[in-house]
N, C-alpha and C. Protein backbone atom coordinates (compact mmCIF):
# COMPACT_ATOMS: atom_id res chain seq x y z
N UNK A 1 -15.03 -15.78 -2.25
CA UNK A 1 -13.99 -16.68 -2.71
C UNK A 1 -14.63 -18.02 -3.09
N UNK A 2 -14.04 -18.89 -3.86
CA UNK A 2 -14.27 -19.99 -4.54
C UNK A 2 -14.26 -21.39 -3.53
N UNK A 3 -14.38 -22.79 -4.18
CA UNK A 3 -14.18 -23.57 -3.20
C UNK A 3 -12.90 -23.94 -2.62
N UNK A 4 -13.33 -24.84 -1.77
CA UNK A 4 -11.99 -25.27 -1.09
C UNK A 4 -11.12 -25.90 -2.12
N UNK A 5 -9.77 -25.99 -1.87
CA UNK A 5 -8.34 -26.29 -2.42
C UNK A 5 -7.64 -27.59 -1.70
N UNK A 6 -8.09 -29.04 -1.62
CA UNK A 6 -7.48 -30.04 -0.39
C UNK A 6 -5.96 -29.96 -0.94
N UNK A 7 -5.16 -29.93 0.34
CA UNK A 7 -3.97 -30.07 -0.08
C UNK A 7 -3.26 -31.38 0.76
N UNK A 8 -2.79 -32.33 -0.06
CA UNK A 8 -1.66 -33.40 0.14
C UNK A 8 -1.38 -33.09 1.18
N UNK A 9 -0.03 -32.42 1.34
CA UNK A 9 1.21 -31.91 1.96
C UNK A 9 1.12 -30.27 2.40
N UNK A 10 1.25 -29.91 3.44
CA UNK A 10 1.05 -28.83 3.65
C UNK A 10 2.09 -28.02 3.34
N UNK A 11 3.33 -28.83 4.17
CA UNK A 11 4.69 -28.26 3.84
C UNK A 11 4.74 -28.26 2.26
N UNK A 12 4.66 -28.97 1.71
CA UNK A 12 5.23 -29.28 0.40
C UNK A 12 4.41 -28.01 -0.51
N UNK A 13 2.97 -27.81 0.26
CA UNK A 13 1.95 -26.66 -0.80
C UNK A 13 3.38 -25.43 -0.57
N UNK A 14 3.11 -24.88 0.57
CA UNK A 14 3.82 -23.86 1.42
C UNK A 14 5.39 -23.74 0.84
N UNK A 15 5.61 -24.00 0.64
CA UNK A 15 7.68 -23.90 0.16
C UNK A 15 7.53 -22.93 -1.00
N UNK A 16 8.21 -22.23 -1.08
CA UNK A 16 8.74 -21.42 -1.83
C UNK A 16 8.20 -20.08 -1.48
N UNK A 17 7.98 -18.73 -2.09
CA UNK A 17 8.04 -17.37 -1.89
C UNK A 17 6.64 -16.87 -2.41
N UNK A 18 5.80 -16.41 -1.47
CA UNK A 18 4.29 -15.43 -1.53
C UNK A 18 4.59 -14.28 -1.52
N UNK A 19 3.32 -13.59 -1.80
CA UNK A 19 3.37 -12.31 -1.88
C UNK A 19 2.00 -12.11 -0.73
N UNK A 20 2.35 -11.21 0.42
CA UNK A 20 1.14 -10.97 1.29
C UNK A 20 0.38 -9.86 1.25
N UNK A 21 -1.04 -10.02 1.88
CA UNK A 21 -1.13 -8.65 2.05
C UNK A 21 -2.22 -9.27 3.06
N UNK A 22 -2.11 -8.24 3.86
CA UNK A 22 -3.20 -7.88 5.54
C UNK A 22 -3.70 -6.93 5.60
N UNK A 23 -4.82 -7.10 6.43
CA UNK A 23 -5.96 -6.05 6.69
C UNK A 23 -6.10 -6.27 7.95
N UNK A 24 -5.73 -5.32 9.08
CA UNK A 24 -6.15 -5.55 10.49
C UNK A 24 -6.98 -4.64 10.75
N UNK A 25 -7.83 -4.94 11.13
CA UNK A 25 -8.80 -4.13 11.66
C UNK A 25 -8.60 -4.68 13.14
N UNK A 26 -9.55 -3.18 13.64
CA UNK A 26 -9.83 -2.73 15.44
C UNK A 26 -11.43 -2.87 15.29
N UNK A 27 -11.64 -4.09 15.40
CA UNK A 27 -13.28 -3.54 16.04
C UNK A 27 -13.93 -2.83 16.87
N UNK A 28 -12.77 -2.57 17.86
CA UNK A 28 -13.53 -1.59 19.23
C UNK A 28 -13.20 -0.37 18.57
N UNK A 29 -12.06 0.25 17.99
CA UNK A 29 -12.04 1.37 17.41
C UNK A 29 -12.44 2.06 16.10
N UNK A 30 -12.30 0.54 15.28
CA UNK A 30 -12.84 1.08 13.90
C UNK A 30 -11.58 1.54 12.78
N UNK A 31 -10.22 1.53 13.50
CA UNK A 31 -9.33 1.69 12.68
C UNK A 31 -8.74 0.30 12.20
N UNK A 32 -8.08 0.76 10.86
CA UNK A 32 -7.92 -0.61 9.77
C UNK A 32 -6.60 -0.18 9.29
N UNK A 33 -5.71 -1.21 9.33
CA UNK A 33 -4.24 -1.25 9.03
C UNK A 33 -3.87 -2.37 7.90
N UNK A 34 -3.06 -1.58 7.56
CA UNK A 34 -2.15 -2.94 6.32
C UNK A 34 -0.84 -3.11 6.12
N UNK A 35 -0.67 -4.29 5.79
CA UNK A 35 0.65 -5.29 5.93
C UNK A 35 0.83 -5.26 4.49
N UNK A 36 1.61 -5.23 3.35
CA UNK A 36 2.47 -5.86 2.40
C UNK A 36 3.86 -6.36 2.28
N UNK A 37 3.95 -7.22 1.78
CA UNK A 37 5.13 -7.87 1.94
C UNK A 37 5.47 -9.25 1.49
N UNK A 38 5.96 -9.62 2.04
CA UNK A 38 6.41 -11.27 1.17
C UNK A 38 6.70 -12.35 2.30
N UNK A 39 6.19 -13.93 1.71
CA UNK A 39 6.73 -14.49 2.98
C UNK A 39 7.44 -15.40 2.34
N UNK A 40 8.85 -15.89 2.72
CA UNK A 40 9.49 -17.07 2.39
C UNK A 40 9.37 -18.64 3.16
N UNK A 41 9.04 -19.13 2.70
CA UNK A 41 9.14 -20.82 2.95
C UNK A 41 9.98 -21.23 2.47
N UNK A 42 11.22 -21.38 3.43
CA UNK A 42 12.37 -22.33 3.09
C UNK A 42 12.73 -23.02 4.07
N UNK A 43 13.79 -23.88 3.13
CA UNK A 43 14.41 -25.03 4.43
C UNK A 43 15.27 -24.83 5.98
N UNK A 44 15.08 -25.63 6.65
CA UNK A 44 15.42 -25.76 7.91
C UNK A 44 16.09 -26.54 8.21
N UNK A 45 17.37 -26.79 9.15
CA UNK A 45 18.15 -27.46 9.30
C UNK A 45 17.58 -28.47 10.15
N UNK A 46 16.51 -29.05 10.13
CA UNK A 46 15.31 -30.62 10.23
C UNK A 46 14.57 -30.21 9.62
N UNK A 47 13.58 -31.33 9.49
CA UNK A 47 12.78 -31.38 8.47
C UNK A 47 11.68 -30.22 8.51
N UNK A 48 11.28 -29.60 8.06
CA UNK A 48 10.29 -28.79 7.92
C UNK A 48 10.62 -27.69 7.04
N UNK A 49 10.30 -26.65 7.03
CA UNK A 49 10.23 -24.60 6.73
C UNK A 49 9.73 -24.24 7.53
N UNK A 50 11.13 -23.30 7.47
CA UNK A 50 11.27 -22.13 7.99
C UNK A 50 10.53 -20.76 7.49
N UNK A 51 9.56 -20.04 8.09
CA UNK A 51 9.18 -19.25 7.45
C UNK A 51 9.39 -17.60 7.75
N UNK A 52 9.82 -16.99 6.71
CA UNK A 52 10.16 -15.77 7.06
C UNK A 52 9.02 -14.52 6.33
N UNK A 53 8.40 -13.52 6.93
CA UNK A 53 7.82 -12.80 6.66
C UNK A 53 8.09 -11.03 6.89
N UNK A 54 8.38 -10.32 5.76
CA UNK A 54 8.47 -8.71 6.13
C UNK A 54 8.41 -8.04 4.92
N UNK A 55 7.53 -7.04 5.66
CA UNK A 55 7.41 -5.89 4.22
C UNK A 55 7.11 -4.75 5.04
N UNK A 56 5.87 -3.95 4.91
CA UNK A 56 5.68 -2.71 5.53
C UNK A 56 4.51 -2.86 6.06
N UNK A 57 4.24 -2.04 7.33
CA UNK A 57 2.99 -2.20 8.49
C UNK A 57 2.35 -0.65 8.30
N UNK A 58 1.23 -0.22 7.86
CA UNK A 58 0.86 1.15 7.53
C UNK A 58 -0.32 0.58 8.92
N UNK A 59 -0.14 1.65 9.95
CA UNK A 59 -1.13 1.84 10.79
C UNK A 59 -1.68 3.54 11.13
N UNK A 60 -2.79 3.80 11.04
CA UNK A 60 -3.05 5.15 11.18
C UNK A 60 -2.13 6.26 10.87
N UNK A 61 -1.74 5.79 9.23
CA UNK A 61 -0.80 6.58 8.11
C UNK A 61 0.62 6.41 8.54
N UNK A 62 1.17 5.73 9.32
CA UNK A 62 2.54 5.33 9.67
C UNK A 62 2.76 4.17 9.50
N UNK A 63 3.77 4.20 8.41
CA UNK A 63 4.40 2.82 7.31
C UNK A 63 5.93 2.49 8.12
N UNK A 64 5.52 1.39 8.59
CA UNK A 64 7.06 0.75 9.34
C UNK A 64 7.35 -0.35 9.08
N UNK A 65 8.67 -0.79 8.78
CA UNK A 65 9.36 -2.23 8.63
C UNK A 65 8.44 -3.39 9.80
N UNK A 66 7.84 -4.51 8.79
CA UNK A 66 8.18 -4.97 9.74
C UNK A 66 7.65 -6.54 9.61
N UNK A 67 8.21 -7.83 9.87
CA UNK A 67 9.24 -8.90 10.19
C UNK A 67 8.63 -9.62 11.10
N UNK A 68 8.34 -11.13 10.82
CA UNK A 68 7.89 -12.22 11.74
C UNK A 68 8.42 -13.74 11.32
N UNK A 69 8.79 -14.35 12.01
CA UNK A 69 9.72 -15.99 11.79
C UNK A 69 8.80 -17.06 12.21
N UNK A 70 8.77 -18.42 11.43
CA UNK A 70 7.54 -19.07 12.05
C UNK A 70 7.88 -20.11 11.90
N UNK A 71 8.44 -21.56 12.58
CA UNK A 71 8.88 -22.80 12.31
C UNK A 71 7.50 -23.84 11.71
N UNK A 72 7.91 -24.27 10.65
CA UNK A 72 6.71 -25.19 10.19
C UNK A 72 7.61 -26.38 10.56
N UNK A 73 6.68 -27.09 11.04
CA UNK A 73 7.55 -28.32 11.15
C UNK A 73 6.59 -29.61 10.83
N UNK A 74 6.68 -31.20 10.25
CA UNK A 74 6.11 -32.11 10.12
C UNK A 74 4.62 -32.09 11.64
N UNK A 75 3.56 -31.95 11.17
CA UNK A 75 2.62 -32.06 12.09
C UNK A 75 2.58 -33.66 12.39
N UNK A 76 1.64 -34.24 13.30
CA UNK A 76 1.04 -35.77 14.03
C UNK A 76 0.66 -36.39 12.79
N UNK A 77 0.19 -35.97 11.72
CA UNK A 77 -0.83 -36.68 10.74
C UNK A 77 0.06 -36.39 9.28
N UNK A 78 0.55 -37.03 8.42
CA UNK A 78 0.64 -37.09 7.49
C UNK A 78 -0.07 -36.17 6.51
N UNK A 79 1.37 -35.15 5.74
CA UNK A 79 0.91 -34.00 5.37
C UNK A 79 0.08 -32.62 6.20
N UNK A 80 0.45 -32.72 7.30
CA UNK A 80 -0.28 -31.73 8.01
C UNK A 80 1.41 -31.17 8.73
N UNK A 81 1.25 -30.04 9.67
CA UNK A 81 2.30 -29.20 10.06
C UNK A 81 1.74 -28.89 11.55
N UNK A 82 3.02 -29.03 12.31
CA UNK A 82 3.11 -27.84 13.95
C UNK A 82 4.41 -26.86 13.47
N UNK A 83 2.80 -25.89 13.94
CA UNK A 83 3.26 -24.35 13.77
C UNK A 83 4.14 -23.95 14.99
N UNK A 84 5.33 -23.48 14.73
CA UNK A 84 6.01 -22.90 16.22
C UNK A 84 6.81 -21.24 15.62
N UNK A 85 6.25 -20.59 17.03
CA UNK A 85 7.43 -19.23 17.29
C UNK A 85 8.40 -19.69 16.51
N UNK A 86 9.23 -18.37 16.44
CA UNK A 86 10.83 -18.66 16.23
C UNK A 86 11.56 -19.27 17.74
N UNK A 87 10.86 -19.21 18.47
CA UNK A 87 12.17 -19.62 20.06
C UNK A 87 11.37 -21.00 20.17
N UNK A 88 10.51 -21.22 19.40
CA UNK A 88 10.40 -22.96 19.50
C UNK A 88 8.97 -23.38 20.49
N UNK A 89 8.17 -21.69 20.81
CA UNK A 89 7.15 -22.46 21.80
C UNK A 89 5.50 -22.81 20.70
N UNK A 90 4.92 -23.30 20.97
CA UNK A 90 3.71 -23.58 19.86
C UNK A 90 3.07 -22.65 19.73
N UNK A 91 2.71 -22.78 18.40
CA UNK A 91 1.77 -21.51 17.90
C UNK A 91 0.36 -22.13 17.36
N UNK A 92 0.28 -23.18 16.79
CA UNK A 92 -0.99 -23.85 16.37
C UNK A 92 -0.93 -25.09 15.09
N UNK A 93 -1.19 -25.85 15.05
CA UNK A 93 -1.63 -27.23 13.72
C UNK A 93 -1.85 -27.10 12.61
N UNK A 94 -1.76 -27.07 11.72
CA UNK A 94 -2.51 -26.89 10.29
C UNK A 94 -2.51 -27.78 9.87
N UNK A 95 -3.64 -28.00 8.85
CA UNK A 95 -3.93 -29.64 8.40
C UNK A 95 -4.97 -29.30 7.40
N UNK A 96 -4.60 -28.52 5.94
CA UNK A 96 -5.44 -28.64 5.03
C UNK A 96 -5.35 -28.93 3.70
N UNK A 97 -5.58 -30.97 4.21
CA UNK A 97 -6.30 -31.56 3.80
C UNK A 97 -7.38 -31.67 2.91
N UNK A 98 -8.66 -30.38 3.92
CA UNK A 98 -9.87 -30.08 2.99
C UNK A 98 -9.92 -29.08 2.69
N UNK A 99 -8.76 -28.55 2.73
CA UNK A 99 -8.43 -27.20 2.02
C UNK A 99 -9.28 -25.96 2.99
N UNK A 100 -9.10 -26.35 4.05
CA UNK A 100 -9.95 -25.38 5.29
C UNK A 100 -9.86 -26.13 6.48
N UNK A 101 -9.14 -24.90 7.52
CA UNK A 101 -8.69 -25.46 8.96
C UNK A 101 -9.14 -24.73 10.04
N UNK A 102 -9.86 -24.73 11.44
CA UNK A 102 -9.84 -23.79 11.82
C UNK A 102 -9.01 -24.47 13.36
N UNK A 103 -7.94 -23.49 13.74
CA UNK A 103 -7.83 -23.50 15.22
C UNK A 103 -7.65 -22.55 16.30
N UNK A 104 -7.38 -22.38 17.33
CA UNK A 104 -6.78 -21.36 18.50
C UNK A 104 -5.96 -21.51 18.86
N UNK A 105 -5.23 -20.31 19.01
CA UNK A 105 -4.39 -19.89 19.74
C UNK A 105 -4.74 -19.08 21.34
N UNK A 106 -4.53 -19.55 22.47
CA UNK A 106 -5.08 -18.89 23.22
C UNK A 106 -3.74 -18.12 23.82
N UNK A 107 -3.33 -16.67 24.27
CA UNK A 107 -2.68 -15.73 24.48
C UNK A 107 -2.70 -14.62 25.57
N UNK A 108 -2.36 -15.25 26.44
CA UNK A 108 -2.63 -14.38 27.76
C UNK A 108 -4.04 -14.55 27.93
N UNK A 109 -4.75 -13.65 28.04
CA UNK A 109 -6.03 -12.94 27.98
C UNK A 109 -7.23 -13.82 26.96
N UNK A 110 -5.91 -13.19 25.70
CA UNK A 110 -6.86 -13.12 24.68
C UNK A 110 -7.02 -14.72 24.07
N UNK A 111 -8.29 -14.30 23.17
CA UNK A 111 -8.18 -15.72 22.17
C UNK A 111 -8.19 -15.51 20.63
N UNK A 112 -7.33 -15.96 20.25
CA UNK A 112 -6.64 -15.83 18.53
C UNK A 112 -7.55 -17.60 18.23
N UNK A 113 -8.61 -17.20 17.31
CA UNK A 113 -9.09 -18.26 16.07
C UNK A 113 -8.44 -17.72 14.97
N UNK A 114 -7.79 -18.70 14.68
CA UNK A 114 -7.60 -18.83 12.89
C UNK A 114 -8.42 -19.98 12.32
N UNK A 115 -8.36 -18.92 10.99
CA UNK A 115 -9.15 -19.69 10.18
C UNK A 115 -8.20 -19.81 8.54
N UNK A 116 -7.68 -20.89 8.14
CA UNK A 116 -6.53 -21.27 7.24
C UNK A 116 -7.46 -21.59 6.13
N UNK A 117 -7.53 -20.96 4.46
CA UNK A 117 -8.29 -21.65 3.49
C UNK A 117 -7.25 -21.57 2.34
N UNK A 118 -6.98 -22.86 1.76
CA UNK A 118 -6.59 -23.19 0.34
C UNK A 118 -7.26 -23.20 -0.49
N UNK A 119 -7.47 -22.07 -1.58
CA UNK A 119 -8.22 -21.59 -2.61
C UNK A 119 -8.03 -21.97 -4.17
N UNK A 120 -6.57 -22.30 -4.13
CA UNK A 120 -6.24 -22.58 -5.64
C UNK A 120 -4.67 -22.96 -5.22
N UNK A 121 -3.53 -23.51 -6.32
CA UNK A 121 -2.70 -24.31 -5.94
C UNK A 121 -1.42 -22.81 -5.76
N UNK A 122 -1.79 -21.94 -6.23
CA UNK A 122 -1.28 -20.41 -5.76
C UNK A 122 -2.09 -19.38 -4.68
N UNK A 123 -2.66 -19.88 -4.41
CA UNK A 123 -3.64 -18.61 -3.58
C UNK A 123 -4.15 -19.60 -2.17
N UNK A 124 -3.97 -18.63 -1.15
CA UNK A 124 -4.67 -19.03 0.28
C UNK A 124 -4.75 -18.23 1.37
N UNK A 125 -5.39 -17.76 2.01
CA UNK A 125 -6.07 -16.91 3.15
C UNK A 125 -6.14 -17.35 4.44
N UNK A 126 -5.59 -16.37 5.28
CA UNK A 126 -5.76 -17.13 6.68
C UNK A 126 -6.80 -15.40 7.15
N UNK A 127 -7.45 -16.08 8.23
CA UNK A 127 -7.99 -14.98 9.01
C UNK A 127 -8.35 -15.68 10.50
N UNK A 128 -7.22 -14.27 11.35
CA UNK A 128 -7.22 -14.44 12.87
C UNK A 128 -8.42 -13.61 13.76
N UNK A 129 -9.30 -14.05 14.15
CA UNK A 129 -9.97 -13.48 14.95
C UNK A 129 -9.12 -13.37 16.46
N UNK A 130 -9.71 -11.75 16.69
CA UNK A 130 -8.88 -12.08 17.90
C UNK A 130 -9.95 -11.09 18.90
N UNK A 131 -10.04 -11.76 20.06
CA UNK A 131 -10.95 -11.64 21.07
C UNK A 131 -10.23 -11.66 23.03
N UNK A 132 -10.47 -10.27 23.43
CA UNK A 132 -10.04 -10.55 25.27
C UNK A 132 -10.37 -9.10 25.36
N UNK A 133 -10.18 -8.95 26.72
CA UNK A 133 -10.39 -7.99 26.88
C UNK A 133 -9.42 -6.58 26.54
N UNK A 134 -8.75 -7.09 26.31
CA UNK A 134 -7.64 -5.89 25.69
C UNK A 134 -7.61 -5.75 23.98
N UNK A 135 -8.32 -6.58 23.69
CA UNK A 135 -8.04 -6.39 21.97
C UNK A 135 -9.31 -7.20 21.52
N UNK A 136 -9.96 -6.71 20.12
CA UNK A 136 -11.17 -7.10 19.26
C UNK A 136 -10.55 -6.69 17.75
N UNK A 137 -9.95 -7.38 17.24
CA UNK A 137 -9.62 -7.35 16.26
C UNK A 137 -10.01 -8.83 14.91
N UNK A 138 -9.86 -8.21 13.51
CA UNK A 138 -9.69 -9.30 12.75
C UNK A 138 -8.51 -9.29 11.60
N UNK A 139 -7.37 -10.13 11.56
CA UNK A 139 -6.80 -9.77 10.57
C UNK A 139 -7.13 -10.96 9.26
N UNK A 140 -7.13 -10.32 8.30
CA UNK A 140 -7.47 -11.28 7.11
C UNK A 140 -6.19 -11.08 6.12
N UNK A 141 -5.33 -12.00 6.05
CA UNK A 141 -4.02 -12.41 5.46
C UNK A 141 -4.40 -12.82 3.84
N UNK A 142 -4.27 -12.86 2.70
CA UNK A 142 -4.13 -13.12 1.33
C UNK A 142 -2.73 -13.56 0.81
N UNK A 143 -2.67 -14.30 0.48
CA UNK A 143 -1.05 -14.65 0.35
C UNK A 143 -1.48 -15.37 -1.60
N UNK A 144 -0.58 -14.92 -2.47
CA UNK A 144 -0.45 -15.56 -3.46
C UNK A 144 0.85 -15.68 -4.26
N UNK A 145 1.37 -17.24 -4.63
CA UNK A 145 2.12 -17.68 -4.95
C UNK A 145 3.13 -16.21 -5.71
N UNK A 146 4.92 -16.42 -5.49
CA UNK A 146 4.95 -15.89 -6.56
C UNK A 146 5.90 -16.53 -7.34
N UNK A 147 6.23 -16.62 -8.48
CA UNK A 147 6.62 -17.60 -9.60
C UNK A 147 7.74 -16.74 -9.93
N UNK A 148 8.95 -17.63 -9.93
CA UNK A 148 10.39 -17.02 -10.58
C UNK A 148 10.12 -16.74 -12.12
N UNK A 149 10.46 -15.67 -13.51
CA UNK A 149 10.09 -15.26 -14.31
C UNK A 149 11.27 -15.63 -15.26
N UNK A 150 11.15 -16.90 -16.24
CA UNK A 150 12.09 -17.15 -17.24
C UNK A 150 12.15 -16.47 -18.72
N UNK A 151 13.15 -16.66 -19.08
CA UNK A 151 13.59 -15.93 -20.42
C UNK A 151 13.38 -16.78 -21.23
């Protein structure tokens, strides 16, 4: 991939409707799964987006619905965002600024690094490493803009 993408406003990049796609891999097993689907960034009744994500989960040839909610809300720093669950508990910061973020999530056990890159003013990639003793995985997220189509 190309260079970094600094973005202003994070919220403001983020609003409107992507198109996703995921790759999870099992490092301890070696099996590799995929996500397509779409995510919406819309408004929230305070300031931020709301983000909604679902399409289909194909894991070891079984394709299932499936659906995740994510509160963006105004982050500490100007143009940056706190990431929260849908029930409001934290999920992690984003702040790209230099068009590349990395943070953790730590999760029971395990430890979730993300790594957030803005590539172009339509295109951006997140990838979660995830590390404990119950799970060795990496998922690598692709998300690109998608544009309403006029007559």
């Amino acid at each position: 991939m190309g260079e970094f993408w600094p973005v202003a406003d994070v919220l403001a990049y983020l609003a409107g409707t992507w198109h996703v796609e995921r790759v999870v891999r099992d490092l301890a097993s070696g099996a590799e799964g995929r996500f397509t689907g779409t995510t919406v960034f819309g408004p929230l009744d305070e300031p931020g987006l709301l983000s909604h994500e679902s399409g289909t989960f194909t894991w070891q040839g079984a394709a299932r619905p499936a659906e995740r909610t994510l509160r963006y809300l105004p982050g500490a720093a100007p143009g940056t965002a706190a990431v929260r669950f849908s029930d409001g508990r934290p999920f992690h910061d984003l702040d790209l600024t230099t068009g590349r973020y990395v943070t953790d999530h730590p999760c029971a056990a395990d430890l979730y690094r993300g790594e957030f890159t803005a590539y172009e003013e339509d295109r951006w990639r997140t990838v979660w490493r995830v590390g404990g003793p119950a799970k060795e995985l990496v998922l690598t997220t692709d998300c690109t803009r998608m544009r309403s189509r006029t007559r």
